[in-house]
C-alpha atoms as a PDB file:
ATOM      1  CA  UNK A   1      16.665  -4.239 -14.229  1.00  0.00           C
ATOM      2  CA  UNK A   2      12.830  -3.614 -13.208  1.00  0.00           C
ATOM      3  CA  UNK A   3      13.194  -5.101  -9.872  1.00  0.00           C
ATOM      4  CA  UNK A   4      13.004  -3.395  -7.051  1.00  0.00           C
ATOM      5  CA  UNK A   5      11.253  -4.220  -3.416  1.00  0.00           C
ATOM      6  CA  UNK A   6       7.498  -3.212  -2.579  1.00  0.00           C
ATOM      7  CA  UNK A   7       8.548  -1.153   0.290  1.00  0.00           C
ATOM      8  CA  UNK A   8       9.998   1.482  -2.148  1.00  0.00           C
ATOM      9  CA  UNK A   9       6.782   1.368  -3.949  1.00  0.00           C
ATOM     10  CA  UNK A  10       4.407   2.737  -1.418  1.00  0.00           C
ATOM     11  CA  UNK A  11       5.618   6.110  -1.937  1.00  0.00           C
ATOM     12  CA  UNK A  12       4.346   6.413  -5.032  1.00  0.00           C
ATOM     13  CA  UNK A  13       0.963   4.421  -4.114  1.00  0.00           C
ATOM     14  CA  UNK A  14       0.780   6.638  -1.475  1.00  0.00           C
ATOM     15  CA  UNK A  15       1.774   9.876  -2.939  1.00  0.00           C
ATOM     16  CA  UNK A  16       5.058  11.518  -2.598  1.00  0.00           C
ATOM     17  CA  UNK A  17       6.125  15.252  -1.513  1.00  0.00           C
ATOM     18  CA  UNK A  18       5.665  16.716  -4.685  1.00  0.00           C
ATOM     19  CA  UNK A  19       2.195  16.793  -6.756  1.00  0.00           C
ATOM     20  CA  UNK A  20       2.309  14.210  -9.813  1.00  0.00           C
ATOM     21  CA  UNK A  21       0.813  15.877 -12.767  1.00  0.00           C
ATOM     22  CA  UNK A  22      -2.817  14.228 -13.456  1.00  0.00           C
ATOM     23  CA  UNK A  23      -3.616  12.816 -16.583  1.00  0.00           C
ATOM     24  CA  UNK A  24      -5.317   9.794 -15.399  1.00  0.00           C
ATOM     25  CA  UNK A  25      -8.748   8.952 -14.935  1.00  0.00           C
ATOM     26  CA  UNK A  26      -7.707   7.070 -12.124  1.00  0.00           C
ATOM     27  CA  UNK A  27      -6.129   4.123 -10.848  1.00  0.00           C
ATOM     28  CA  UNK A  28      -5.429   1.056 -13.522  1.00  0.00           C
ATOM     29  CA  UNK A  29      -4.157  -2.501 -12.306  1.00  0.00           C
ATOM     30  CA  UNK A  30      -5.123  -5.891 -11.201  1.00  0.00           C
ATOM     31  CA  UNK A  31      -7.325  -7.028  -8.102  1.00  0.00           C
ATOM     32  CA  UNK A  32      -3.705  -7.155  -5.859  1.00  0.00           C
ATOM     33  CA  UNK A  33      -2.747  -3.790  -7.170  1.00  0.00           C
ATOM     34  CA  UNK A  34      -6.331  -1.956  -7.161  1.00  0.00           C
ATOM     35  CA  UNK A  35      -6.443  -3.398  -3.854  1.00  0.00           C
ATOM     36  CA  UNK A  36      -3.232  -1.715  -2.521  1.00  0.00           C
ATOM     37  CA  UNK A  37      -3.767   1.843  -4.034  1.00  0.00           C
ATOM     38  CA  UNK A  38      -7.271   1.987  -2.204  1.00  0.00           C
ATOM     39  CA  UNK A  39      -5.443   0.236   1.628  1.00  0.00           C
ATOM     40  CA  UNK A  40      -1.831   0.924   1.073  1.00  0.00           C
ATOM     41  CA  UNK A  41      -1.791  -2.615   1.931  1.00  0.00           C
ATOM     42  CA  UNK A  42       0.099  -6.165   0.240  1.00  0.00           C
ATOM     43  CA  UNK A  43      -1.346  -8.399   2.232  1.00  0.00           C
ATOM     44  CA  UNK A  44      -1.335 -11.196  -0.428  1.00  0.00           C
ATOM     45  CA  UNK A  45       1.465 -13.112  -2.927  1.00  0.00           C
ATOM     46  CA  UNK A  46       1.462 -12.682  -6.100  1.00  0.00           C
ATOM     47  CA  UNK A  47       1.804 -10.378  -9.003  1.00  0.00           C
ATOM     48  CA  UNK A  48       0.815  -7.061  -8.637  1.00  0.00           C
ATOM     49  CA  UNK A  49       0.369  -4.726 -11.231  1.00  0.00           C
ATOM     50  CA  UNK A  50      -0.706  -1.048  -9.991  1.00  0.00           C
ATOM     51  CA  UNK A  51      -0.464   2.332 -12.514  1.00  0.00           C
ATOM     52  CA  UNK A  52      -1.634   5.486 -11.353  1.00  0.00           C
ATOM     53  CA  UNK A  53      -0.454   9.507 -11.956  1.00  0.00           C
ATOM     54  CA  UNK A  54       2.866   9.311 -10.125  1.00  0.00           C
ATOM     55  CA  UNK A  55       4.482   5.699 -11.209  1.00  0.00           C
ATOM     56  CA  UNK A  56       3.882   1.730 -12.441  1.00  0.00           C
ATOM     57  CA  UNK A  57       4.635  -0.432  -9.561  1.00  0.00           C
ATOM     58  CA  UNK A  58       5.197  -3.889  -9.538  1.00  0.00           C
ATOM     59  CA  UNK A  59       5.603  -6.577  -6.924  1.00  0.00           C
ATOM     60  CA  UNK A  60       9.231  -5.842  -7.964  1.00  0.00           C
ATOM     61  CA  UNK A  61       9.063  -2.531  -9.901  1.00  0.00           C
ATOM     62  CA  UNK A  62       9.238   0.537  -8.603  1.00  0.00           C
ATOM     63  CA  UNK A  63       8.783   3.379 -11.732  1.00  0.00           C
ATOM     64  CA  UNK A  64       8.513   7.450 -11.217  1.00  0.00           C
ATOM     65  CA  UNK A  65       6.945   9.306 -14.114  1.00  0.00           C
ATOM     66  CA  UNK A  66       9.436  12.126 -14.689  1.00  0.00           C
ATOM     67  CA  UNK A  67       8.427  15.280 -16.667  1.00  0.00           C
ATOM     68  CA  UNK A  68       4.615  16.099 -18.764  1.00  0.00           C
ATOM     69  CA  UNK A  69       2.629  13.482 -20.089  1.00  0.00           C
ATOM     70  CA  UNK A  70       2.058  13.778 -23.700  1.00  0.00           C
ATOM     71  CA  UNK A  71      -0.985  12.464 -25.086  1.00  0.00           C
ATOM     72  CA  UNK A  72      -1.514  10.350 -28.338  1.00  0.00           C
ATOM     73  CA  UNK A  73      -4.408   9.448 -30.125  1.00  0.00           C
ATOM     74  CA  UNK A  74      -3.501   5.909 -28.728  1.00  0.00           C
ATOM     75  CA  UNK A  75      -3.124   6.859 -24.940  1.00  0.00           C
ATOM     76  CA  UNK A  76      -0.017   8.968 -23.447  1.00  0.00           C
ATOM     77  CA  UNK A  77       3.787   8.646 -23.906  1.00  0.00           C
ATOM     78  CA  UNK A  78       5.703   9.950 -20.750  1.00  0.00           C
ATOM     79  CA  UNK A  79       9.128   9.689 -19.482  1.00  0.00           C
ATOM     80  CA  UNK A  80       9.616   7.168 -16.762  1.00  0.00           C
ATOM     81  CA  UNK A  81      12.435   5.982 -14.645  1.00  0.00           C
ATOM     82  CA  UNK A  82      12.822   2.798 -13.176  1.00  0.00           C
ATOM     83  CA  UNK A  83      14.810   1.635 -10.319  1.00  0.00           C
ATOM     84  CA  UNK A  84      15.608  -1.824  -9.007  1.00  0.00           C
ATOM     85  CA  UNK A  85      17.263  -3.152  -5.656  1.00  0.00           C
ATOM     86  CA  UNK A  86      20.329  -2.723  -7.261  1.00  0.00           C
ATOM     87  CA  UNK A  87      20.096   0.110  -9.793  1.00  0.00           C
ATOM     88  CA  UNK A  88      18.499   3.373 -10.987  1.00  0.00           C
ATOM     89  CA  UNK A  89      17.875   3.150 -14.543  1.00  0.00           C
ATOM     90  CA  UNK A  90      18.097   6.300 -17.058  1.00  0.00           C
ATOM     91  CA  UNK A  91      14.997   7.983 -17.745  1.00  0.00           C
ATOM     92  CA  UNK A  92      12.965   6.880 -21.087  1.00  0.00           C
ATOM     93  CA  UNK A  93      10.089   7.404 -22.957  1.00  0.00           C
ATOM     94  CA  UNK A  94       7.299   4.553 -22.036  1.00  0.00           C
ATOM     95  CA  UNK A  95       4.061   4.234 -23.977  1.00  0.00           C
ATOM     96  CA  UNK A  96       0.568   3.805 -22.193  1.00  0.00           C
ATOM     97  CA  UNK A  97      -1.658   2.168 -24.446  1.00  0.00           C
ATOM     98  CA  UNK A  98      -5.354   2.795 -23.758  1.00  0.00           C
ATOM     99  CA  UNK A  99      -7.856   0.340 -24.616  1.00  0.00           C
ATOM    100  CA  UNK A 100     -10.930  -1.050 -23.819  1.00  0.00           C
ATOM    101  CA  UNK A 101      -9.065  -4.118 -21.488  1.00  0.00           C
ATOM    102  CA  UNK A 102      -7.711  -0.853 -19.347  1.00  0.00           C
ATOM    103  CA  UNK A 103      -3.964   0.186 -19.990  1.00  0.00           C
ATOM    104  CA  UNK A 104      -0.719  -1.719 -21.508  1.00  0.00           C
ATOM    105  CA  UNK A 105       2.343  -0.175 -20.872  1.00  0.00           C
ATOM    106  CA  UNK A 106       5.065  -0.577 -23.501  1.00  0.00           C
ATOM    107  CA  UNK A 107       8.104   0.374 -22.769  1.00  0.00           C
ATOM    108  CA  UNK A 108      10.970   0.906 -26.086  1.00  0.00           C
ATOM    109  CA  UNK A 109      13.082  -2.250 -25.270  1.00  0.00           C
ATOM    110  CA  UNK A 110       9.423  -4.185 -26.464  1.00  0.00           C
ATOM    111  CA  UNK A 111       8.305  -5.305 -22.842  1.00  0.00           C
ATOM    112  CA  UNK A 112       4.742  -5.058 -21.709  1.00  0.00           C
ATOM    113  CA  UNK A 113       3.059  -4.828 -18.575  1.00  0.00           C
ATOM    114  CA  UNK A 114      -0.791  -5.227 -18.605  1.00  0.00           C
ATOM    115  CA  UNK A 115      -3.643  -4.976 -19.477  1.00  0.00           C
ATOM    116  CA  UNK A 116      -4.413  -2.894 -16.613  1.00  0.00           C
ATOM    117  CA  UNK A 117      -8.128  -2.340 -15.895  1.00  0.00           C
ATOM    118  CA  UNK A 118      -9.567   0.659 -14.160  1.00  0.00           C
ATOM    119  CA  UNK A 119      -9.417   0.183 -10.190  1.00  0.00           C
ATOM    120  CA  UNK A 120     -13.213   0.180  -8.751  1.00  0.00           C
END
């Protein structure tokens, strides 16, 4: 279901109409991702990985953090929803696990996206 096109993504890379709360230090994902959250640009193949205050987004992922970000003592829960070409998925509860390889995002079906590491 987390499949969506990259052109749906830039809104959230790029921020949307209505402030996303912040309770990140920053941007978190891999050299293609960091790379599009400081240009707003995908001008390579490949997988990208991106996680910032508003959403996760994939090189087919588009997901919008919904609601307050709680935080744990391992990192934050916060409810998410995901949307793919096809589909708009019901909000759940995702888990962003901080540690010192950046950010792994669990979500409660078991899958995992990351390590992230802090954009530079």
């Amino acid at each position: 279901m987390r499949n969506t096109v990259l052109i749906v993504t830039s809104m959230l890379a790029c921020g949307s109409a209505q402030a996303a709360e912040k309770f990140l230090d920053g941007a978190y994902g891999n050299e293609i991702g960091c790379i599009f959250a400081r240009t707003g640009e995908y001008a390579s193949a490949g997988m990208f990985e991106l996680l910032n205050d508003e959403g996760i987004l994939t090189d087919n992922t588009t997901c919008e953090f919904r609601g307050r970000a709680t935080k744990k003592t391992f990192g934050f829960s916060h409810p998410i929803r995901c949307r793919s070409e096809e589909e708009i998925g019901a909000v759940e509860t995702v888990d962003l696990l901080r540690s010192p390889q950046g950010y792994t995002v669990r979500f409660k079906d078991g899958i995992e996206w990351g390590p992230m590491p802090k954009c530079h």
